[in-house]
Protein backbone atom coordinates (compact mmCIF):
# COMPACT_ATOMS: atom_id res chain seq x y z
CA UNK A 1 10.45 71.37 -147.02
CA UNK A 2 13.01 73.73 -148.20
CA UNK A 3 12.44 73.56 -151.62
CA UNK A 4 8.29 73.74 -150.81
CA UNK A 5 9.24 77.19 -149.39
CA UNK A 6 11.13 78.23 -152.20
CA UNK A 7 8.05 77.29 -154.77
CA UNK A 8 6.07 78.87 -152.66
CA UNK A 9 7.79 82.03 -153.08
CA UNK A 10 8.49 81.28 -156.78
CA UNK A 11 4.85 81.52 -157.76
CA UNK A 12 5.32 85.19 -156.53
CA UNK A 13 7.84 85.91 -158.67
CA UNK A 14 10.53 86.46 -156.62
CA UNK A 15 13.13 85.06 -154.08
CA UNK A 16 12.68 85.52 -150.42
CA UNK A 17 14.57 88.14 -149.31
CA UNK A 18 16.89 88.57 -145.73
CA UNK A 19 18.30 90.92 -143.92
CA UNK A 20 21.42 89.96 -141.65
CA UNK A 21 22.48 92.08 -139.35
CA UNK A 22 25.82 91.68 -137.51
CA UNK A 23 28.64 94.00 -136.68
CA UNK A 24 31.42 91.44 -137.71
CA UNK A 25 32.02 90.95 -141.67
CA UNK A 26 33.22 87.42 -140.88
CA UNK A 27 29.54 86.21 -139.28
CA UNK A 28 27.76 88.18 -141.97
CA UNK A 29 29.95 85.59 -144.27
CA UNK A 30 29.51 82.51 -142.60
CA UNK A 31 25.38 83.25 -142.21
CA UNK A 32 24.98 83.98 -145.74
CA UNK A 33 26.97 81.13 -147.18
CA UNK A 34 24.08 78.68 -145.67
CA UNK A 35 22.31 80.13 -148.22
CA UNK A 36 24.13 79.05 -151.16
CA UNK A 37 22.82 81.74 -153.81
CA UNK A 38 18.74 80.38 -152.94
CA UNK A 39 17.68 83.46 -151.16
CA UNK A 40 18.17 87.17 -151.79
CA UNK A 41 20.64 88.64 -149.11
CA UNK A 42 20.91 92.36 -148.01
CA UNK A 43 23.09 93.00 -145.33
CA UNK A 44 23.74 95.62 -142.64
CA UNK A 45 27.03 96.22 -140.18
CA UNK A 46 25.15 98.68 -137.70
CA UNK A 47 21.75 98.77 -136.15
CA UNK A 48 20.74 102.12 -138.00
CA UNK A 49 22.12 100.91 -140.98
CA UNK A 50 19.49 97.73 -140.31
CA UNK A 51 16.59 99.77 -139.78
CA UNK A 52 17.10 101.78 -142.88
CA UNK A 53 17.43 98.76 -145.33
CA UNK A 54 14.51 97.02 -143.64
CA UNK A 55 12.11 100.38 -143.98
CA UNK A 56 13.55 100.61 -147.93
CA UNK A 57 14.04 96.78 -148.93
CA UNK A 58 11.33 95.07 -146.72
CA UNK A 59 12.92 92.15 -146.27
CA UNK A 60 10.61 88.80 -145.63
CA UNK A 61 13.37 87.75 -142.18
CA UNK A 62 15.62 89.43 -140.39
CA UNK A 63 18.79 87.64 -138.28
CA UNK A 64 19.54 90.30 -135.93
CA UNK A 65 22.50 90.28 -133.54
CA UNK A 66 22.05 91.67 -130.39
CA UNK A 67 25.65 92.95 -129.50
CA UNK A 68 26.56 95.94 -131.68
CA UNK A 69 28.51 99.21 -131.04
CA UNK A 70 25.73 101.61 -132.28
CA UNK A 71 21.77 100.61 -131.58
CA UNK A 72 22.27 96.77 -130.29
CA UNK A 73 19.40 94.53 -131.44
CA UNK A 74 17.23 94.58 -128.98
CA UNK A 75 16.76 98.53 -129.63
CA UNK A 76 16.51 97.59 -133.43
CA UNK A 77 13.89 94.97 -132.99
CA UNK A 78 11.46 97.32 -130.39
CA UNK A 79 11.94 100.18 -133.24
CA UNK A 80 10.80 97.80 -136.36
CA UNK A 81 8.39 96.10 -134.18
CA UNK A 82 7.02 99.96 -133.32
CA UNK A 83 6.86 100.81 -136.43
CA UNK A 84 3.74 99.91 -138.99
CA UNK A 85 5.70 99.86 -141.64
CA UNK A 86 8.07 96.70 -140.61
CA UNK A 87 6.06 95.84 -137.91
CA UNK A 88 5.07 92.51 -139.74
CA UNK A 89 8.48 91.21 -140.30
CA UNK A 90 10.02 88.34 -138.36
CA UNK A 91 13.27 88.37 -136.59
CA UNK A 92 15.21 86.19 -135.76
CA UNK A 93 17.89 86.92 -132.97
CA UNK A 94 21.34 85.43 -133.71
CA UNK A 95 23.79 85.23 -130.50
CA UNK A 96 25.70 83.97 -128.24
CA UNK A 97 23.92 85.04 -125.57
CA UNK A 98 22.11 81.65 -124.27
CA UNK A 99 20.76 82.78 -121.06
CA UNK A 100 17.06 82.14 -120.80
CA UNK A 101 16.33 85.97 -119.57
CA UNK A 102 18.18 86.70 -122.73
CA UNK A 103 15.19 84.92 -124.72
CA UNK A 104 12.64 85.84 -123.20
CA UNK A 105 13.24 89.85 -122.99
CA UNK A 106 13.75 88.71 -127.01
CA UNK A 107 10.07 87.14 -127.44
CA UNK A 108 8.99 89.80 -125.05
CA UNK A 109 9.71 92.56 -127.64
CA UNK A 110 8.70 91.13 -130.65
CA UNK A 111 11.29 88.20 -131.96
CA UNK A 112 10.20 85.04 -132.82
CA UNK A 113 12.67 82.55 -132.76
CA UNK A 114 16.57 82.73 -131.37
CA UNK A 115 20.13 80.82 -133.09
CA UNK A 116 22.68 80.67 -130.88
CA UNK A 117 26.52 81.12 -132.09
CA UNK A 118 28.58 79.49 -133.30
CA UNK A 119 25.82 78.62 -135.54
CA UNK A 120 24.72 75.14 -136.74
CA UNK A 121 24.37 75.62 -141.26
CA UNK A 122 21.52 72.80 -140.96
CA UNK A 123 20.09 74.28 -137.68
CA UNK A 124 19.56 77.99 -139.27
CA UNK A 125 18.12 76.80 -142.37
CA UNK A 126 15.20 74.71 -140.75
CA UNK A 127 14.71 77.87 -138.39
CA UNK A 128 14.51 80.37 -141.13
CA UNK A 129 12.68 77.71 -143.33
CA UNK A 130 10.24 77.35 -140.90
CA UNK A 131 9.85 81.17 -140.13
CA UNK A 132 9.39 82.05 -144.38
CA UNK A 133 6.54 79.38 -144.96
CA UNK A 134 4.68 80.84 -141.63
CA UNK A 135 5.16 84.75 -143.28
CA UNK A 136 3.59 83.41 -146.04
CA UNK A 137 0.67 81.74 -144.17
CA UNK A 138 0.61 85.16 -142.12
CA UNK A 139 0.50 87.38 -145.53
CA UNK A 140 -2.53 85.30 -147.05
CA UNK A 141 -5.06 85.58 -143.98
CA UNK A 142 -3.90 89.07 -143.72
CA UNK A 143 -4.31 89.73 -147.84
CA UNK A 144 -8.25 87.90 -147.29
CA UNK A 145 -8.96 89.96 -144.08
CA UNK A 146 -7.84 92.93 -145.92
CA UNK A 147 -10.11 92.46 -149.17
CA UNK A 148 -13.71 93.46 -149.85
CA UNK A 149 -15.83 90.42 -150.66
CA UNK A 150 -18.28 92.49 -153.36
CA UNK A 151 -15.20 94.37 -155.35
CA UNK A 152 -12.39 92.37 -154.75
CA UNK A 153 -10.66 96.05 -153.69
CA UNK A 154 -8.70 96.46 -150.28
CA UNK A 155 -11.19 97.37 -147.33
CA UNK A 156 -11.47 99.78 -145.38
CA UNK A 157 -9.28 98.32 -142.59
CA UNK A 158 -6.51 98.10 -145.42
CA UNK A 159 -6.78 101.41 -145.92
CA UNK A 160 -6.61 102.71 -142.12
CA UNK A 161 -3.85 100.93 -141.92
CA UNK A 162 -1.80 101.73 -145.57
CA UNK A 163 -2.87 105.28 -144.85
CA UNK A 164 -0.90 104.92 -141.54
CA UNK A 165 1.86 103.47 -143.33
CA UNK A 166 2.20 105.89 -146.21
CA UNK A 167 1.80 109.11 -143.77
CA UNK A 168 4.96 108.47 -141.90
CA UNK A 169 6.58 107.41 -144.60
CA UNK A 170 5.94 110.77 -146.73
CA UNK A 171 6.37 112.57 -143.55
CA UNK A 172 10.40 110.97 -142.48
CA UNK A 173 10.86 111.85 -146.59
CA UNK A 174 8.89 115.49 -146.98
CA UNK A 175 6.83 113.96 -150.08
CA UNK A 176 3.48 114.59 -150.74
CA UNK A 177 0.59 112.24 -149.89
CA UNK A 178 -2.95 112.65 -152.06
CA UNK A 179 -6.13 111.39 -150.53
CA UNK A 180 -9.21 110.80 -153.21
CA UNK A 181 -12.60 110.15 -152.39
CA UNK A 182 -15.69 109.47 -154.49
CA UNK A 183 -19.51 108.49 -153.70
CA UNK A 184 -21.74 107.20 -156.51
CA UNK A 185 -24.39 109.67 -156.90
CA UNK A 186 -27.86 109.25 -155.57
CA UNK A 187 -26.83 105.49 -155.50
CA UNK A 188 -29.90 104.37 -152.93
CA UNK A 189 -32.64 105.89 -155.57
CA UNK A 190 -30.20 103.35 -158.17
CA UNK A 191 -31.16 100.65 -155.85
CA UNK A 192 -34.54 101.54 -155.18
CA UNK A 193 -34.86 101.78 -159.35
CA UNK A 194 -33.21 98.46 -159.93
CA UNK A 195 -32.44 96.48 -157.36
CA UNK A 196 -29.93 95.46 -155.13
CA UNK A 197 -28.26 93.24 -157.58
CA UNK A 198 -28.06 95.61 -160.04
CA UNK A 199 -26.64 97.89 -157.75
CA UNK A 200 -23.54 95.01 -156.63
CA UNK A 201 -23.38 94.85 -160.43
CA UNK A 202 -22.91 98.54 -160.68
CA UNK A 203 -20.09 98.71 -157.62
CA UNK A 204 -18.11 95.92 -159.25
CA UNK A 205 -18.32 97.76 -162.87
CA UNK A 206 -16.75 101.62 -160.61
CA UNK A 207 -14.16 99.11 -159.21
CA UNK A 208 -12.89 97.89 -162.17
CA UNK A 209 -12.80 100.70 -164.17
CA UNK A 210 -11.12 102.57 -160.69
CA UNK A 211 -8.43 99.84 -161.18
CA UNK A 212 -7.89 99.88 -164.67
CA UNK A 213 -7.49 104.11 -164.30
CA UNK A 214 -5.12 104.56 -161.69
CA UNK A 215 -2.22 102.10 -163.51
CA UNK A 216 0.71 102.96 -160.51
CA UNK A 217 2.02 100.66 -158.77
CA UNK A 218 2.05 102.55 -155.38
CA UNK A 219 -1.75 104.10 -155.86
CA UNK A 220 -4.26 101.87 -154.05
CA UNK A 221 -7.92 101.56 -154.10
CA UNK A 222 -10.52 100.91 -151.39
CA UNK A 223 -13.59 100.27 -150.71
CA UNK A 224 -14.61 102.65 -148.35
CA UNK A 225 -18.12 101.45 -147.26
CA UNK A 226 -21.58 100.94 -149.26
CA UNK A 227 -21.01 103.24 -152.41
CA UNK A 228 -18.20 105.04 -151.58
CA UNK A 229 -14.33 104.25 -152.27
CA UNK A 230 -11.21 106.33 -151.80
CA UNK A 231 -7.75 106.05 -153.55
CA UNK A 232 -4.59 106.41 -151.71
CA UNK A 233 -1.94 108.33 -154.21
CA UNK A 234 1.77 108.26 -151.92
CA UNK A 235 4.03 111.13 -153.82
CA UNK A 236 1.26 112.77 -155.72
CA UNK A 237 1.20 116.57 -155.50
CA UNK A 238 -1.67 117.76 -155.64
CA UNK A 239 -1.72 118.46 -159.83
CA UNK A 240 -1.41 115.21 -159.78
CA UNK A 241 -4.03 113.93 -157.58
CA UNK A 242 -6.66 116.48 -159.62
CA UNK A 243 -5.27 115.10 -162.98
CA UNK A 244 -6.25 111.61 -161.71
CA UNK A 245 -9.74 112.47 -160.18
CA UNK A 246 -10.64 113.72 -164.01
CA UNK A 247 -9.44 110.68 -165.62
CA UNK A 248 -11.74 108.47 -162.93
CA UNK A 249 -14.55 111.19 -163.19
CA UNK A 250 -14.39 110.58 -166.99
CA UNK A 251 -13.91 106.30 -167.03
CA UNK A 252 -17.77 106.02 -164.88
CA UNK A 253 -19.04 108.63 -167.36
CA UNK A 254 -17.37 106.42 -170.10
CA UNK A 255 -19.26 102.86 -168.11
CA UNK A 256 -22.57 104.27 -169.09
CA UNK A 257 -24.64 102.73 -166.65
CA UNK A 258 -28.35 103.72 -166.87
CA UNK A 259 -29.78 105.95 -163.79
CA UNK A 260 -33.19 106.46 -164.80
CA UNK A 261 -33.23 108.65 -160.98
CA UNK A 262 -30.15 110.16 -161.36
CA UNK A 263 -31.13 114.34 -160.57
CA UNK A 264 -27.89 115.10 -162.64
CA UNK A 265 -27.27 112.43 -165.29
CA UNK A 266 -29.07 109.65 -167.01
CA UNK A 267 -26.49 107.52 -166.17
CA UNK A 268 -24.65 106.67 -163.45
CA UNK A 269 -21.88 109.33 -162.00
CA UNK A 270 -19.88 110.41 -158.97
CA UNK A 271 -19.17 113.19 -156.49
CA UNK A 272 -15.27 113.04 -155.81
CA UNK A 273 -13.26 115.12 -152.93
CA UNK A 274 -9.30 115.21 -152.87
CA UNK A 275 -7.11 116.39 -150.30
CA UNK A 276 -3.05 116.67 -150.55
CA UNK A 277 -0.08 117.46 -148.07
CA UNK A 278 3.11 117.17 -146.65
CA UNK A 279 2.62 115.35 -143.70
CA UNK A 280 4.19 117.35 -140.26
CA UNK A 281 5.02 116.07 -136.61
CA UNK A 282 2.07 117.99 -135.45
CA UNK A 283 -0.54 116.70 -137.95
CA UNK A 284 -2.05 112.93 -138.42
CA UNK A 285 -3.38 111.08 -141.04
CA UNK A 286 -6.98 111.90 -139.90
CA UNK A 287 -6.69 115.17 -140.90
CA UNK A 288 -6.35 114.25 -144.80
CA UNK A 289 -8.87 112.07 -144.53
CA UNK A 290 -11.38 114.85 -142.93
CA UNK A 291 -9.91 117.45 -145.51
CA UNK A 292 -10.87 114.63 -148.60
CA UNK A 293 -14.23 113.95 -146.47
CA UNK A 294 -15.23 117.48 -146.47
CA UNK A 295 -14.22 118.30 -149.85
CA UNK A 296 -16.39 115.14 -151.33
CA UNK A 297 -19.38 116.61 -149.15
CA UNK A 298 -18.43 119.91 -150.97
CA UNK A 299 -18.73 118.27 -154.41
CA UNK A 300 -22.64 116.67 -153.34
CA UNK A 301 -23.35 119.94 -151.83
CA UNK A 302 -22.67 121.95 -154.95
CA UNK A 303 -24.38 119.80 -157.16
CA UNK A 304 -22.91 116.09 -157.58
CA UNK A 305 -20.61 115.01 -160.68
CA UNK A 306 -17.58 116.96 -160.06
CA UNK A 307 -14.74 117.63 -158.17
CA UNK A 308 -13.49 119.45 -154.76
CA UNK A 309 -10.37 119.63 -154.18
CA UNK A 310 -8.61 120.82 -150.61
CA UNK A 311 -5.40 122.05 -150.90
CA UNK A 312 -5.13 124.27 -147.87
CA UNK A 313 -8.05 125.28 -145.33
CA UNK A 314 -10.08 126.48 -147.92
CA UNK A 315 -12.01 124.11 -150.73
CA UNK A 316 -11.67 124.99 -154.11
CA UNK A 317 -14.53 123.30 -156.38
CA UNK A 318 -14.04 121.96 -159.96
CA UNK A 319 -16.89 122.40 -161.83
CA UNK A 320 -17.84 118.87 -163.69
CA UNK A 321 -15.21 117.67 -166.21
């Protein structure tokens, strides 16, 4: 069963990775040595120590010890378990603490299994065994609830919640965060023209070439809802973000799909709206997404095929590329 786990995370491409947490070198030692080499190991001495390795690394398990001198576990698990970002990783408490309040406070906040010390080598493995193969099982119903069945792109639940993510994570670092949204133009009269197959064919062909243009590994694409998508740029300024929206205006220009009832092309083209900022305690996400909203109503309102961008409170319009 061990090895099954291991394949299963070799056909990812990588080894699963753990983060122990413990306050005494010598248990951080004996922990890791069950290990022998199979797994990739990160360690931490000190609750906030833990919680900034498991926000950075993103470990796939985490064997927390409750007793520490800083932020004991129980604070470290509630503060992953709050958080959206690590919210989805398992931990493990490992202690000597057998009481059964002790376990279930644990389960209560968020833990899903317990080892008690001294440990057992054979008894950890199985645990943590058991714990990677359900992560994975976990990850692939989330990865199919999360995709759009027509484009294959990330829905728009993904994106609530990866918009979420990447605001407090820009916001704890002071980095810029880029919303861009984009409607096909006059897309029911494309429909009405040539059919609703013709008009799946025509979303599938935008997603593609949406993939194929934004080539980071941190920008993400959505589908938004019937013809519209949005693109989620973490640490894009806002020169950026516009030098992006060209290169997209310019690849569905480049697809050259007929739109005999296009009022602005004979082919098929988009309106796109993009808004960028540093996110602040007193702001949330919702407010990027109304600033990209309103500046992609801009674009239709002055005309279709272009771009609005939002940099402030004011929209400034870029005339069709």
């Amino acid at each position: 069963m061990w090895n099954k786990v291991l394949d299963e995370y070799a056909i990812r491409c990588y080894k699963p990775r753990i983060l122990i947490v413990d306050d005494q070198p010598v248990n951080i030692h004996t922990l890791s040595a069950v290990f022998h080499g199979e797994l990739d190991i990160i360690v931490a001495t000190s609750g906030e120590k833990a919680l900034h390795l498991a926000l950075k690394q993103k470990p796939d398990l985490i064997l927390l010890d409750i007793v520490m001198p800083d932020i004991d576990g129980y604070e470290v698990c509630r503060k992953l378990k709050n958080d959206p970002i690590t919210e989805w990783i398992p931990i493990i408490f490992v202690t000597a603490e057998t009481e059964a309040n002790v376990e279930a406070y644990g389960f209560e906040i968020g833990a899903v299994d317990f080892i008690a010390k001294p440990i057992n080598p054979a008894i950890v493995r199985a645990r943590v065994m058991t714990q990677l193969m359900l992560k994975l099982y976990m990850d692939n119903m989330r990865e199919v609830a999360w995709l759009d069945g027509l484009t294959g792109l990330y829905n728009r639940r993904r994106f609530d919640e990866m918009l979420k993510q990447h605001w407090l994570l820009c916001r704890r670092e002071q980095r810029p965060l880029a919303i861009i949204m984009l409607d096909v133009d006059f897309f029911k009269r494309f429909n009405d023209n040539y059919g609703h197959q013709k008009g799946d064919d025509c979303l599938r062909a935008i997603a593609v070439a949406l993939k194929g243009t934004l080539r980071r590994p941190m920008d993400m694409v959505f589908r938004y809802g019937g013809e519209e998508f949005t693109c989620l740029l973490p640490l894009t300024d806002l020169a950026g973000a516009q030098e992006r929206a060209s290169a997209i205006l310019n690849a569905i220009k480049a697809l050259q799909i007929p739109h005999a009832t296009s009022r602005v092309s004979p082919f098929v083209t988009i309106s796109i709206g993009i808004a960028c900022t540093i996110p602040e305690q007193e702001k949330g996400e919702e407010d990027l997404l109304n600033h990209s909203d309103q500046a992609l109503y801009q674009s239709k309102s002055d005309g279709r095929n272009r771009i609005t961008t939002w940099p402030g409170d004011k929209p400034d319009t870029v005339s069709e590329v």
